[in-house]
N, C-alpha and C. Protein backbone atom coordinates (compact mmCIF):
# COMPACT_ATOMS: atom_id res chain seq x y z
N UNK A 1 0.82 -1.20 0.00
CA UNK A 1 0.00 0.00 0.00
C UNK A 1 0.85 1.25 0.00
N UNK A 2 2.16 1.26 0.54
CA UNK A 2 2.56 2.06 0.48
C UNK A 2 3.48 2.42 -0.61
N UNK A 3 3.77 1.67 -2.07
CA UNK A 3 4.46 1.86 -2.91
C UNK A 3 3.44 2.43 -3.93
N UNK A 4 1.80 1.98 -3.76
CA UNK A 4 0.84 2.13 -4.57
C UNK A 4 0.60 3.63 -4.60
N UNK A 5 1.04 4.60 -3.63
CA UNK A 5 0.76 5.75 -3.58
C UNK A 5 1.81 6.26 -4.56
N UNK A 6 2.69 6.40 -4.36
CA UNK A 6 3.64 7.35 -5.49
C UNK A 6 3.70 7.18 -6.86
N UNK A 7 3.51 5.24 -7.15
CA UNK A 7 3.18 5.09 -8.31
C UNK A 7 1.59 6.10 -9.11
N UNK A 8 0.65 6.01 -8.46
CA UNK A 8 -0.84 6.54 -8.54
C UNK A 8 -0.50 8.01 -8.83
N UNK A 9 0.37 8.31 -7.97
CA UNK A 9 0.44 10.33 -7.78
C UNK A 9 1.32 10.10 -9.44
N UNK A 10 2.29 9.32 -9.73
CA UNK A 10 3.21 10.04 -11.20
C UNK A 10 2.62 9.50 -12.27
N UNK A 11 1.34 8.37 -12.28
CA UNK A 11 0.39 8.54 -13.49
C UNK A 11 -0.16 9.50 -13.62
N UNK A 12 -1.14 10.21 -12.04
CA UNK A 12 -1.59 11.58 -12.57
C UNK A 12 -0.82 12.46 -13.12
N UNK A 13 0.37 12.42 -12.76
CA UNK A 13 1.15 13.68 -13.49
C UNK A 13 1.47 13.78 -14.57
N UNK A 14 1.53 12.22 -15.28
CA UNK A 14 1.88 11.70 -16.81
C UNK A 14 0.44 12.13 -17.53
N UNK A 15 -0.50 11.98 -17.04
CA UNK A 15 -1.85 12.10 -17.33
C UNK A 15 -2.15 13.40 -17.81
N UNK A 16 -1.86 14.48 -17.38
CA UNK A 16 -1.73 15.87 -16.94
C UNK A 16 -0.71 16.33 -18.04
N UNK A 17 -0.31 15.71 -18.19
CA UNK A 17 1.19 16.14 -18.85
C UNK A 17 0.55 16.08 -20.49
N UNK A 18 0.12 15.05 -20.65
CA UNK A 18 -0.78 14.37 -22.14
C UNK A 18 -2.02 15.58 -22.34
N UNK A 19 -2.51 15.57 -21.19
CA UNK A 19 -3.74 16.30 -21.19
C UNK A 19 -3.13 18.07 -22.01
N UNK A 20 -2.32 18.61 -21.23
CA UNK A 20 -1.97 19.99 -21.41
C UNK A 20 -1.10 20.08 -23.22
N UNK A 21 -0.78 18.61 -23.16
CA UNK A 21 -0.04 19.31 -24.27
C UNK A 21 -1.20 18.37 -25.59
N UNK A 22 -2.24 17.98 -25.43
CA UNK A 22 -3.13 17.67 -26.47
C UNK A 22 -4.06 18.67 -26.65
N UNK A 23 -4.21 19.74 -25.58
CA UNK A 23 -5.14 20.60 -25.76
C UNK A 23 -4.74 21.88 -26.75
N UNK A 24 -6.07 22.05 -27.15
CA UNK A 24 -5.62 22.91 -28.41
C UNK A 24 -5.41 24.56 -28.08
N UNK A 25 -4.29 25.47 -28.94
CA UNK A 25 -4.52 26.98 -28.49
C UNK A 25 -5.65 27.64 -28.24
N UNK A 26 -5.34 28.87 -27.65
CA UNK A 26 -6.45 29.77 -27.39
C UNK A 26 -6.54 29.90 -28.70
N UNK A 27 -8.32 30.48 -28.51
CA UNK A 27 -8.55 31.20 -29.92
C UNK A 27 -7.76 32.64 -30.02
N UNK A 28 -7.87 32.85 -31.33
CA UNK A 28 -7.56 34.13 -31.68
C UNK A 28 -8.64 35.24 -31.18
N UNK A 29 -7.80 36.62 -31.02
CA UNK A 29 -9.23 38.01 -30.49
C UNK A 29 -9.85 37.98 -32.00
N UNK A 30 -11.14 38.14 -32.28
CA UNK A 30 -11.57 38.43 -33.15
C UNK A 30 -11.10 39.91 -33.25
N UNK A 31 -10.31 41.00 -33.28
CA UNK A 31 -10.34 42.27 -32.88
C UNK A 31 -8.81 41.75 -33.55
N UNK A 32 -8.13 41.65 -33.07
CA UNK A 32 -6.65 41.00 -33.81
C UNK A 32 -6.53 40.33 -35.07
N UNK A 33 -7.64 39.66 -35.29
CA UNK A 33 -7.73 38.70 -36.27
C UNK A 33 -8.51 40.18 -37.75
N UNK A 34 -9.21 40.93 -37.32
CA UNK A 34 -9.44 41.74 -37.79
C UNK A 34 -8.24 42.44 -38.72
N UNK A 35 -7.86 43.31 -37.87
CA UNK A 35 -6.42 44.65 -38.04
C UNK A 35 -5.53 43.32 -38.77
N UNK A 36 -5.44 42.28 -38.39
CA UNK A 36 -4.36 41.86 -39.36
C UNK A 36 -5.05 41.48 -41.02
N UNK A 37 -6.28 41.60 -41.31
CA UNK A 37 -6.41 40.79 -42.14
C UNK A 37 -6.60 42.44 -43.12
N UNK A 38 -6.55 43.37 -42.87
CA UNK A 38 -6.78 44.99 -43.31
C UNK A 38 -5.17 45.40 -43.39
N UNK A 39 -4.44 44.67 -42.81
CA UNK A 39 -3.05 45.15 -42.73
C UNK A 39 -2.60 45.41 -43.93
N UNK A 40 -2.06 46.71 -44.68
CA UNK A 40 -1.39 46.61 -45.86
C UNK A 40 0.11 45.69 -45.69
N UNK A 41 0.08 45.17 -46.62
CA UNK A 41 1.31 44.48 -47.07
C UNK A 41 2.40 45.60 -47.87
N UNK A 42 3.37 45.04 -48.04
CA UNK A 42 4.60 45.92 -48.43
C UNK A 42 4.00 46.00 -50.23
N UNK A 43 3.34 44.77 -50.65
CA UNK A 43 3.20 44.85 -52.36
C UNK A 43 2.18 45.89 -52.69
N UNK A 44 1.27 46.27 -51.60
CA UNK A 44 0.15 46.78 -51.41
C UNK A 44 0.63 48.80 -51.04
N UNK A 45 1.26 48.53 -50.43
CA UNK A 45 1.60 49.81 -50.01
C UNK A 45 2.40 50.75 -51.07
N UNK A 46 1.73 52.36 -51.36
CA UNK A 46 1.92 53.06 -52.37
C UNK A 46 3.45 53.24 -53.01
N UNK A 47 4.02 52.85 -54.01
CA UNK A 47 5.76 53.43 -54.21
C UNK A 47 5.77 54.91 -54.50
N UNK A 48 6.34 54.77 -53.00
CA UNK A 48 7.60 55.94 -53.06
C UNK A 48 8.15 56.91 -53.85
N UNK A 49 8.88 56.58 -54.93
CA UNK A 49 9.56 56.32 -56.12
C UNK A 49 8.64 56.26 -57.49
N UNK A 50 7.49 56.11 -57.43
CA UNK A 50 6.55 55.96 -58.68
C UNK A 50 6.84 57.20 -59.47
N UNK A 51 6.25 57.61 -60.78
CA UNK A 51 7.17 58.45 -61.75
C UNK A 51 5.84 59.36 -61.54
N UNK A 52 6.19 60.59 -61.23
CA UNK A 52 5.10 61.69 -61.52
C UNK A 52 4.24 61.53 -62.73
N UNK A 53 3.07 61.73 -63.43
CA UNK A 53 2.59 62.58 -64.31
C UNK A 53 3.40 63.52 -65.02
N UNK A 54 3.47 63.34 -66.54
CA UNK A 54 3.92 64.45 -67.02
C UNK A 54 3.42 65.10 -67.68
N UNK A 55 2.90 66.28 -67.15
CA UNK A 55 1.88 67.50 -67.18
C UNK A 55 2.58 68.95 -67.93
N UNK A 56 1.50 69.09 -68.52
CA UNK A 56 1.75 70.31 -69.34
C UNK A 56 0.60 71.44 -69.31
N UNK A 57 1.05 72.69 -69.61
CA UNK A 57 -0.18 73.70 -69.33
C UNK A 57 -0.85 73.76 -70.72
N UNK A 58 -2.62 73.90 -70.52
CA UNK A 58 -3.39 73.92 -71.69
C UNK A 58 -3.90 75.41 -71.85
N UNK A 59 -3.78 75.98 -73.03
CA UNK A 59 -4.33 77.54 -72.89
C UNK A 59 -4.82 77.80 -74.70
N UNK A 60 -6.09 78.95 -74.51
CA UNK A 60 -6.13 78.99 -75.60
C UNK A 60 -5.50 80.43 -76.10
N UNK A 61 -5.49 80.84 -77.03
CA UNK A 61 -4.86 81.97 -77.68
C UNK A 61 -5.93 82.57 -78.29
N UNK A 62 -5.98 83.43 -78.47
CA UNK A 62 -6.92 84.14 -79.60
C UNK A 62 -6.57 85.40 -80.48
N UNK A 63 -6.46 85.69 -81.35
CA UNK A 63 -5.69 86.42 -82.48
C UNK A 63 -6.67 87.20 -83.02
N UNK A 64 -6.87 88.49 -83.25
CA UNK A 64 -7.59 89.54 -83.47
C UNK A 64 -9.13 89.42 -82.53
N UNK A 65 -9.28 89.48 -81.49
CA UNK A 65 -10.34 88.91 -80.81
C UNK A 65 -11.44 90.48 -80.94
N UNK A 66 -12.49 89.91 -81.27
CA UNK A 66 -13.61 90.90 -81.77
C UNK A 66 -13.36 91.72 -82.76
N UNK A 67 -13.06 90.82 -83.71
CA UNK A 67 -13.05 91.32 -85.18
C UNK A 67 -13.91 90.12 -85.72
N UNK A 68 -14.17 90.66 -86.92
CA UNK A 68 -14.71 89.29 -87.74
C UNK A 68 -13.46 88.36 -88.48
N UNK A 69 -11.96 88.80 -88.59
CA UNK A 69 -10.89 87.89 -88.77
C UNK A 69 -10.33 87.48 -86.94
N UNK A 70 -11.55 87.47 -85.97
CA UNK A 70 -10.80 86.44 -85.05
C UNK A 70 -10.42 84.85 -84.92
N UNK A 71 -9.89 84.78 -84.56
CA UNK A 71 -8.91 83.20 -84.65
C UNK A 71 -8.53 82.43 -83.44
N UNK A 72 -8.60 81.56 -83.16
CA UNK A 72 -8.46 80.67 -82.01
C UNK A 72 -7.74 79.64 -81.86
N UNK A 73 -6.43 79.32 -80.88
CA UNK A 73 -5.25 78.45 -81.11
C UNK A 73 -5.75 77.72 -79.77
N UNK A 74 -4.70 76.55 -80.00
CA UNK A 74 -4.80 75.75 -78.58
C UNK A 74 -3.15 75.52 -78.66
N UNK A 75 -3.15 75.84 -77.42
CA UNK A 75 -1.71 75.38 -76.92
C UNK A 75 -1.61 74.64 -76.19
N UNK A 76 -0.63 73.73 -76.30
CA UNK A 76 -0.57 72.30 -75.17
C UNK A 76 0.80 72.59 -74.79
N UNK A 77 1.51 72.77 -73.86
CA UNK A 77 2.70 72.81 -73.51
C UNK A 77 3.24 74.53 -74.17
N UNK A 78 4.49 73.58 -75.09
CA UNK A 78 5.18 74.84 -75.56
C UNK A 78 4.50 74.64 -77.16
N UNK A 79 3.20 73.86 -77.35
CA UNK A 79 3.00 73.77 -79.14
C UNK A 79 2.35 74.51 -79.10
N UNK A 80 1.76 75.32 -80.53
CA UNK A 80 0.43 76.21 -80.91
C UNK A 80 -0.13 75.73 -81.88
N UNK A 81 -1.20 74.85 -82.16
CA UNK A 81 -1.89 74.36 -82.94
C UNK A 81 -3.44 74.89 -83.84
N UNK A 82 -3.71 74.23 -85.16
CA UNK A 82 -4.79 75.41 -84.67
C UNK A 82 -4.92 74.93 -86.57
N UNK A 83 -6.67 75.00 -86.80
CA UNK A 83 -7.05 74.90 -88.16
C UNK A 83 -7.30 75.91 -88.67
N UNK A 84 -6.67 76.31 -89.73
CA UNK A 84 -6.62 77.17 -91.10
C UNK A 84 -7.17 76.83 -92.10
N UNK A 85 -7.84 77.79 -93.16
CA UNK A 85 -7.55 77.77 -94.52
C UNK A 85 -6.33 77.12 -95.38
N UNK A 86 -6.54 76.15 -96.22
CA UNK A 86 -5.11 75.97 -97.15
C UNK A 86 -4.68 76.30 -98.45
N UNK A 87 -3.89 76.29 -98.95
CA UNK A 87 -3.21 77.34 -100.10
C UNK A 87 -4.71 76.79 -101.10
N UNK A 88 -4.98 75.99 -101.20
CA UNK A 88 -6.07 75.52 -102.11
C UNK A 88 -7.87 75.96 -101.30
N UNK A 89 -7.62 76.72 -101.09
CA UNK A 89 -9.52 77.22 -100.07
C UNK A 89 -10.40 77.13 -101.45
N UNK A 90 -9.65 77.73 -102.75
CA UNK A 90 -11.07 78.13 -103.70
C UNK A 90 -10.75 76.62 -104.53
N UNK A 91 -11.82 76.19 -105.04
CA UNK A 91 -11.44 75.18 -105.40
C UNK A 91 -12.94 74.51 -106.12
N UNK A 92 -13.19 74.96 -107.33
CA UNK A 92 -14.72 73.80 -107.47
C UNK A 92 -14.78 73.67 -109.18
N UNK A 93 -15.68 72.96 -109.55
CA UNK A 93 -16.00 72.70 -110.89
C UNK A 93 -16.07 74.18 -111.78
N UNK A 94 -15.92 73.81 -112.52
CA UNK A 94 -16.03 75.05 -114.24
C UNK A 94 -15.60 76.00 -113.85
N UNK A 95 -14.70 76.60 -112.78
CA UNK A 95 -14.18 77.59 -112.16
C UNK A 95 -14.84 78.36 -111.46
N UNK A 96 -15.90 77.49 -110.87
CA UNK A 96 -16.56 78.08 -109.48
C UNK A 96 -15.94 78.21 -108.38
N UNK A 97 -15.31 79.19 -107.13
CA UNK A 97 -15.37 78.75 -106.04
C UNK A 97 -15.62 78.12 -105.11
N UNK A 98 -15.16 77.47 -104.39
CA UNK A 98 -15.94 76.57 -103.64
C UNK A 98 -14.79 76.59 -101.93
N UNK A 99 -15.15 76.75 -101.03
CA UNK A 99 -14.47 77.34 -100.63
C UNK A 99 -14.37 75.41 -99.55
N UNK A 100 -13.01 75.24 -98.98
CA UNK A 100 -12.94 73.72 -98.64
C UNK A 100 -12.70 73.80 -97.08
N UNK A 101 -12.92 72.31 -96.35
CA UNK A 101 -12.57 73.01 -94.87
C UNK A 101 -11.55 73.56 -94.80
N UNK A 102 -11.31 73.61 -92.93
CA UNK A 102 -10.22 74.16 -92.49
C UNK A 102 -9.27 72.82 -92.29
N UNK A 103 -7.51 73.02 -92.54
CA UNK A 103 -6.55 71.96 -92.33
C UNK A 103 -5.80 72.63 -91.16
N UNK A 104 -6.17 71.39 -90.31
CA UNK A 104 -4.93 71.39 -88.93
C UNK A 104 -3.35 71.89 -88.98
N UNK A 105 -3.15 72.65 -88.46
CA UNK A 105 -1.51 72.84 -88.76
C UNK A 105 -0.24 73.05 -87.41
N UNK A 106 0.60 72.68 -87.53
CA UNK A 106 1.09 73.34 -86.76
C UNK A 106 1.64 74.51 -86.61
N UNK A 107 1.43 75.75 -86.01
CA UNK A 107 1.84 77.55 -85.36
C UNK A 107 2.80 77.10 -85.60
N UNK A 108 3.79 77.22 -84.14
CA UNK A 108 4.93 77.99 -84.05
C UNK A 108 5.42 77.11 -82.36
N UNK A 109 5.83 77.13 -81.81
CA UNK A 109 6.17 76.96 -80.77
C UNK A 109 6.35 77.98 -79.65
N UNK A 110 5.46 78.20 -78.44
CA UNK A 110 4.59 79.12 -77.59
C UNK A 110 6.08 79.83 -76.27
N UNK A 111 7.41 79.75 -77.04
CA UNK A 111 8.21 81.00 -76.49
C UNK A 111 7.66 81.68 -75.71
N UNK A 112 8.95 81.84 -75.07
CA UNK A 112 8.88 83.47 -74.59
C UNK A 112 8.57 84.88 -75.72
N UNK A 113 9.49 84.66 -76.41
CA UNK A 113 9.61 85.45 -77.65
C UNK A 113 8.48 85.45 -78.69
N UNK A 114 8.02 84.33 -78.82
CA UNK A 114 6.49 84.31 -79.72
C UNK A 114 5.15 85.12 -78.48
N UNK A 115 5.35 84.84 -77.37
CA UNK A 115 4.31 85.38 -76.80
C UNK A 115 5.00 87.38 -76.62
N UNK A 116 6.22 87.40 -76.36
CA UNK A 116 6.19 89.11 -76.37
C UNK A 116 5.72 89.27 -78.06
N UNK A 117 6.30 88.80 -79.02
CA UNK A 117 5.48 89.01 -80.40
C UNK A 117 4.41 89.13 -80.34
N UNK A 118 3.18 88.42 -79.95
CA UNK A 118 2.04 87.80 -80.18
C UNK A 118 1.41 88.86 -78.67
N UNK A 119 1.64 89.71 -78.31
CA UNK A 119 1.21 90.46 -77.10
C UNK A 119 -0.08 90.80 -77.22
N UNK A 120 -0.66 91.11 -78.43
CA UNK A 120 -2.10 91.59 -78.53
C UNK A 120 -3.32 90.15 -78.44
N UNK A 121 -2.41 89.31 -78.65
CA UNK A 121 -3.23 88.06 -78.27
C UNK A 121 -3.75 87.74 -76.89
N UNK A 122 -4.96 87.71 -77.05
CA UNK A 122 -5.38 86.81 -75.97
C UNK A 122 -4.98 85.65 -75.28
N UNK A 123 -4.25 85.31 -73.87
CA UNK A 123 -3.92 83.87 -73.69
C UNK A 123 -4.60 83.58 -72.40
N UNK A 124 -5.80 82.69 -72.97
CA UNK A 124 -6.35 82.38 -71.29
C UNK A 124 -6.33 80.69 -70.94
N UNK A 125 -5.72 80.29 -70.15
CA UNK A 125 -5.22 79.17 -69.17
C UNK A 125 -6.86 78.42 -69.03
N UNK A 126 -6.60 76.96 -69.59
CA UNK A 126 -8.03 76.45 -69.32
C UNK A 126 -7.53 74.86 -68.71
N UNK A 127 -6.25 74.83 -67.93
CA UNK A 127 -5.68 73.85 -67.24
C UNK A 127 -4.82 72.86 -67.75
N UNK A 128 -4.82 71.63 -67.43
CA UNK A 128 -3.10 71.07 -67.70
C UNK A 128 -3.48 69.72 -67.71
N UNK A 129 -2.80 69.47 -69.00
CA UNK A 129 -3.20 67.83 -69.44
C UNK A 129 -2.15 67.06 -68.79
N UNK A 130 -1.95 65.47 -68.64
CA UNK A 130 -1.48 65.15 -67.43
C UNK A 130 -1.32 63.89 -68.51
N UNK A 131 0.04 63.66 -69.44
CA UNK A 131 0.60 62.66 -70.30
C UNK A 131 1.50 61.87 -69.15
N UNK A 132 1.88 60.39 -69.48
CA UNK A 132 3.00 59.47 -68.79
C UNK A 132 4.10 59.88 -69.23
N UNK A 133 4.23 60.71 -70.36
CA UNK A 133 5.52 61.03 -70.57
C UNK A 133 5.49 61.87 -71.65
N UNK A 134 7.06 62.26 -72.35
CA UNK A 134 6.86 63.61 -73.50
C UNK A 134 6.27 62.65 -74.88
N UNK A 135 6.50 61.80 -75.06
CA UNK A 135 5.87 60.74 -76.04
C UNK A 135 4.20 61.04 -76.42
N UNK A 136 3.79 60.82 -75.12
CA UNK A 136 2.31 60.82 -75.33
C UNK A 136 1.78 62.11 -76.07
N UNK A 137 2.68 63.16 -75.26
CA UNK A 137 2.14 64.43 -75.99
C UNK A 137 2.33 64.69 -77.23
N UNK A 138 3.38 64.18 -77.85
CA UNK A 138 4.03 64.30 -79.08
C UNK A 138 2.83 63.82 -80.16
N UNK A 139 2.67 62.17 -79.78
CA UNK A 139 1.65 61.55 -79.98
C UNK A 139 0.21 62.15 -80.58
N UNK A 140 -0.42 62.85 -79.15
CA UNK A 140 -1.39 63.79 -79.54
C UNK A 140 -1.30 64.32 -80.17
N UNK A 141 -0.27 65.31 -80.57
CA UNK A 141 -0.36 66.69 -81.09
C UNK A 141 -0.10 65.86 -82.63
N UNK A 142 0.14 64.72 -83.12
CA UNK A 142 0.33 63.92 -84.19
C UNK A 142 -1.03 63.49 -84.78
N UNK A 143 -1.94 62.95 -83.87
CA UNK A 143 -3.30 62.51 -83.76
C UNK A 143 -4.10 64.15 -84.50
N UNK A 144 -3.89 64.88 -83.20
CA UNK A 144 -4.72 66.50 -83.56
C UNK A 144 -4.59 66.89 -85.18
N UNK A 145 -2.80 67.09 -85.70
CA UNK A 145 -2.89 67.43 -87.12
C UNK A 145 -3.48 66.40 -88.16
N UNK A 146 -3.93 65.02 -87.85
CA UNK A 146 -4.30 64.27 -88.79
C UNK A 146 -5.73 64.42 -88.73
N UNK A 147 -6.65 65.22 -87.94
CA UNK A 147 -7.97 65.42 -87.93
C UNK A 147 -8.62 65.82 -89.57
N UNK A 148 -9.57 65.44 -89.68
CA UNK A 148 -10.08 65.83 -90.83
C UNK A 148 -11.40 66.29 -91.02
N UNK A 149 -10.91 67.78 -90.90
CA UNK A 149 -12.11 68.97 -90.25
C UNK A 149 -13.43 68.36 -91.32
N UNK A 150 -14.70 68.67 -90.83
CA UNK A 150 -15.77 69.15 -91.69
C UNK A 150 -16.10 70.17 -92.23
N UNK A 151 -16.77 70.81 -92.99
CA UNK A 151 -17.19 71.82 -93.60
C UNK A 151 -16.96 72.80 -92.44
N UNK A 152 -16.49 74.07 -92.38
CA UNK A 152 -17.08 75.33 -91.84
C UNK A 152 -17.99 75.10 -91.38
N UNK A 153 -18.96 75.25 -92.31
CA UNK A 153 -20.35 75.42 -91.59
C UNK A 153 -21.39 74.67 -90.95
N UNK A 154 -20.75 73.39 -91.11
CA UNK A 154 -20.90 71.95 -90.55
C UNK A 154 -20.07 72.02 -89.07
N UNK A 155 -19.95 72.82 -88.30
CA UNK A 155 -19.00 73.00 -87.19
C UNK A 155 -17.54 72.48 -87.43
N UNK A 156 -17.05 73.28 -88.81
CA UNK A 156 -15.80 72.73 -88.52
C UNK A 156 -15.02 74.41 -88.62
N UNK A 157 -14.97 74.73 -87.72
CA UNK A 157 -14.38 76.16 -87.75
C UNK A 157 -12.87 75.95 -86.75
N UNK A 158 -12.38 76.65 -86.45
CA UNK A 158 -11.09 76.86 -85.70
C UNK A 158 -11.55 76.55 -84.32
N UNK A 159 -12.34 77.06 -83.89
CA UNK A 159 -12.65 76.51 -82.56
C UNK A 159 -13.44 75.16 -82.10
N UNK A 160 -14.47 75.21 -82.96
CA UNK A 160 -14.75 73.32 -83.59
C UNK A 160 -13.26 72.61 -83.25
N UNK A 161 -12.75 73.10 -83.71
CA UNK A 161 -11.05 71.84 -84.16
C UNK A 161 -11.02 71.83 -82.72
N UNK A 162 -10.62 72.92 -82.09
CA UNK A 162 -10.31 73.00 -80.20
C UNK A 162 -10.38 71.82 -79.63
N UNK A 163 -11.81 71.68 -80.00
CA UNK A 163 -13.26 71.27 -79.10
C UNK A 163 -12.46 69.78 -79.30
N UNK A 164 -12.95 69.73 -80.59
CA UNK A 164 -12.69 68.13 -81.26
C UNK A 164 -11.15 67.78 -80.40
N UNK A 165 -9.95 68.42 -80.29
CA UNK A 165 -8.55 68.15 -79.98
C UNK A 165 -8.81 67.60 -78.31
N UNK A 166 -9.49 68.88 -77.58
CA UNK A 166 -9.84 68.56 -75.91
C UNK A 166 -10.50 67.57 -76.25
N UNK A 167 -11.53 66.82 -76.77
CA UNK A 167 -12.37 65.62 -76.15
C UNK A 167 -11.65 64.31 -76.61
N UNK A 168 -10.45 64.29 -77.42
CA UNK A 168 -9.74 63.16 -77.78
C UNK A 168 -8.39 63.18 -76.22
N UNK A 169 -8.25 64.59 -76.01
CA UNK A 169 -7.45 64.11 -74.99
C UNK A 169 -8.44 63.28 -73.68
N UNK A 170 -9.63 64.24 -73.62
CA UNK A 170 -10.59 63.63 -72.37
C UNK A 170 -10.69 62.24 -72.71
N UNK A 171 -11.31 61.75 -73.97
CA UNK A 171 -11.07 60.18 -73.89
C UNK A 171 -9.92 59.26 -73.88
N UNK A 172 -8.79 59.90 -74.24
CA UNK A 172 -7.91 59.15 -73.64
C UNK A 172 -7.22 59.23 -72.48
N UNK A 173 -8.08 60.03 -71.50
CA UNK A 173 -7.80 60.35 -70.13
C UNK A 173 -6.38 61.18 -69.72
N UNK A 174 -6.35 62.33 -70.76
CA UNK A 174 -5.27 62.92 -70.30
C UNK A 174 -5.94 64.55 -69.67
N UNK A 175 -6.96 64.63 -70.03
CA UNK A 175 -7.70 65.78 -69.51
C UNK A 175 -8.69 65.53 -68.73
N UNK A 176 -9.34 66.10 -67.35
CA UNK A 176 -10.59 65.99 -66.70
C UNK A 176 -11.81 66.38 -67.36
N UNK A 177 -12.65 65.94 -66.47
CA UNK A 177 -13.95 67.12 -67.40
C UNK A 177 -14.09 68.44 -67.43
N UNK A 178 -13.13 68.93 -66.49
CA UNK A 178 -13.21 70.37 -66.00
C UNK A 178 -12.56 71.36 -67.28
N UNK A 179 -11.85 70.89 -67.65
CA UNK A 179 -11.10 71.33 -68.84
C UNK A 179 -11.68 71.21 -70.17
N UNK A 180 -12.82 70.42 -70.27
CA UNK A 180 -13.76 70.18 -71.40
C UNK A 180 -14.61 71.10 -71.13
N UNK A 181 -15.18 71.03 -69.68
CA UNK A 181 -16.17 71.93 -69.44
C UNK A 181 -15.92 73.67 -69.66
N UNK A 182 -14.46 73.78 -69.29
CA UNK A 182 -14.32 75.27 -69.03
C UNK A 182 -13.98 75.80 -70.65
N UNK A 183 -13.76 74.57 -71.79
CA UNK A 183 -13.33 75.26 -72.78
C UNK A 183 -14.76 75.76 -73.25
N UNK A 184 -15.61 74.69 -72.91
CA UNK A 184 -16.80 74.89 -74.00
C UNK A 184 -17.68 76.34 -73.22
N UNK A 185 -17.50 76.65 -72.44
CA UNK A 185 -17.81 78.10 -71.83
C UNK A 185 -17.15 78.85 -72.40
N UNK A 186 -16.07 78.79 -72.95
CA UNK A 186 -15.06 80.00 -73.67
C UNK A 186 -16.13 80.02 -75.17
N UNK A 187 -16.08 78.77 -75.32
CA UNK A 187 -16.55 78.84 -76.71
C UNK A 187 -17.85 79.04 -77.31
N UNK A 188 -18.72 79.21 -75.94
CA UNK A 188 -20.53 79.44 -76.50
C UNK A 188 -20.28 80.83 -75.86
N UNK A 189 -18.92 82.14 -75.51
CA UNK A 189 -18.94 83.12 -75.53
C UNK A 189 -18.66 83.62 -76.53
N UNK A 190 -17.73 83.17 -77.18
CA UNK A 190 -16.74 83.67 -78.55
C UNK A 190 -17.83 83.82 -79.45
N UNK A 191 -18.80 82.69 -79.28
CA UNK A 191 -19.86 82.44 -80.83
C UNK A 191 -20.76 83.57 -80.80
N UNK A 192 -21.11 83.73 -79.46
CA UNK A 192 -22.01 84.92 -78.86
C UNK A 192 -21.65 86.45 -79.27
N UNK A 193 -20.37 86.40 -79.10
CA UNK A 193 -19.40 87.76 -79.41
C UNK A 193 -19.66 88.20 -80.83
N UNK A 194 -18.78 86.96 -81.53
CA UNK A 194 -18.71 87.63 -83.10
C UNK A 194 -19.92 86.95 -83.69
N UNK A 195 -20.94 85.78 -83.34
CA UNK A 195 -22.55 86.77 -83.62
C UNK A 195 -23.23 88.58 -83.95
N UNK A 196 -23.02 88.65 -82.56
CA UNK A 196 -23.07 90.07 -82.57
C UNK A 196 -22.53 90.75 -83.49
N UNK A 197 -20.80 90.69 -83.70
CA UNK A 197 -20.36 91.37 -84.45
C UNK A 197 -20.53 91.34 -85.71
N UNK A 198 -20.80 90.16 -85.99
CA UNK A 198 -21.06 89.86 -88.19
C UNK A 198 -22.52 90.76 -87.59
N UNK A 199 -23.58 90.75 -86.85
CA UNK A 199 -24.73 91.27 -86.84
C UNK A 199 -24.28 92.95 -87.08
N UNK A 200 -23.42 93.30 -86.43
CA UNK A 200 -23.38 94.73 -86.49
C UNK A 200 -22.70 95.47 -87.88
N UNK A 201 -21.62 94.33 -88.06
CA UNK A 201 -21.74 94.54 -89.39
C UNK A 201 -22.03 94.48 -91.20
N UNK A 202 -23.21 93.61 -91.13
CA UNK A 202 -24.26 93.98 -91.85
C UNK A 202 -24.67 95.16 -92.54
């Protein structure tokens, strides 16, 4: 009887021993289990180092403004773009006139020195297109001269062209809407203006 005791006491302890280490962990805090599963990861988290936007200022120009020879440019950066008349405007059967659209061209490049030249011009800032690089812009302004205006009077006038140039950048997401929006306010003023003016001079 008396050997039966110590043997009895170090099964319980063997017993105990099985018991603690078969039992399974605590649960997790639901509150922990949370915050880690929201945790940004390093692949997740913004670079550093990512390449800016390469942004350029958008403005339009305007060249004899309230005359009936006013004219309307778009500048993207340092370009000045902008649809004209071409050496061929008269142009029709049995030697009729016929007068043809306007062809995209490229100005001049928007200097310092072209703008003290160009001083009587109008230049008003209608915001800043936002290319991945100088490529893209190049690109555009490649796209813009290959446009192929409509009639004059079919809305294909100089500021028509504008219009048409901003909504190819908006769809290819280099312009907001704000910049679509603020041109086309310039441009149901201008129409308003020299309205008036062909009216007055009549």
């Amino acid at each position: 009887m008396q050997t039966s005791a110590p043997l009895s006491t170090l099964l319980l302890i063997f017993v105990w021993i099985l018991s603690v280490r078969a039992s399974p962990l605590p649960p997790i805090d639901d509150s922990t289990q949370v915050s880690r599963s929201y945790r940004r990861t390093d692949s997740q988290a913004p670079d550093a180092h990512a390449k800016p936007k390469y942004q350029v200022k958008l403005e339009i120009a305007i060249a004899l403004k309230n005359t009936v020879k006013e004219h309307s440019f778009l500048v993207i950066g340092n370009t000045i773009i902008h649809a004209e008349w071409s050496d061929d405007y008269f142009d029709g059967p049995e030697g009729i006139p016929t007068p043809k659209a306007l062809t995209p061209k490229l100005y001049k490049l928007a200097t310092e020195e072209t703008r003290v030249k160009k001083k009587r011009w109008h230049w008003i800032s209608i915001g800043e297109a936002s290319f991945n690089d100088k490529e893209d812009e190049e690109n555009i302004i490649k796209s813009a001269l290959a446009i192929k205006m409509p009639a004059r009077k079919s809305n294909g006038g100089c500021r028509d062209f504008i219009k048409m140039v901003l909504g190819m950048l908006h769809e290819r997401g280099f312009v907001d809407e704000s910049v679509v929006k603020g041109y086309g306010e310039i441009y149901e003023e201008r129409a308003r203006a020299l309205q008036e003016i062909m009216s007055e001079s009549d």
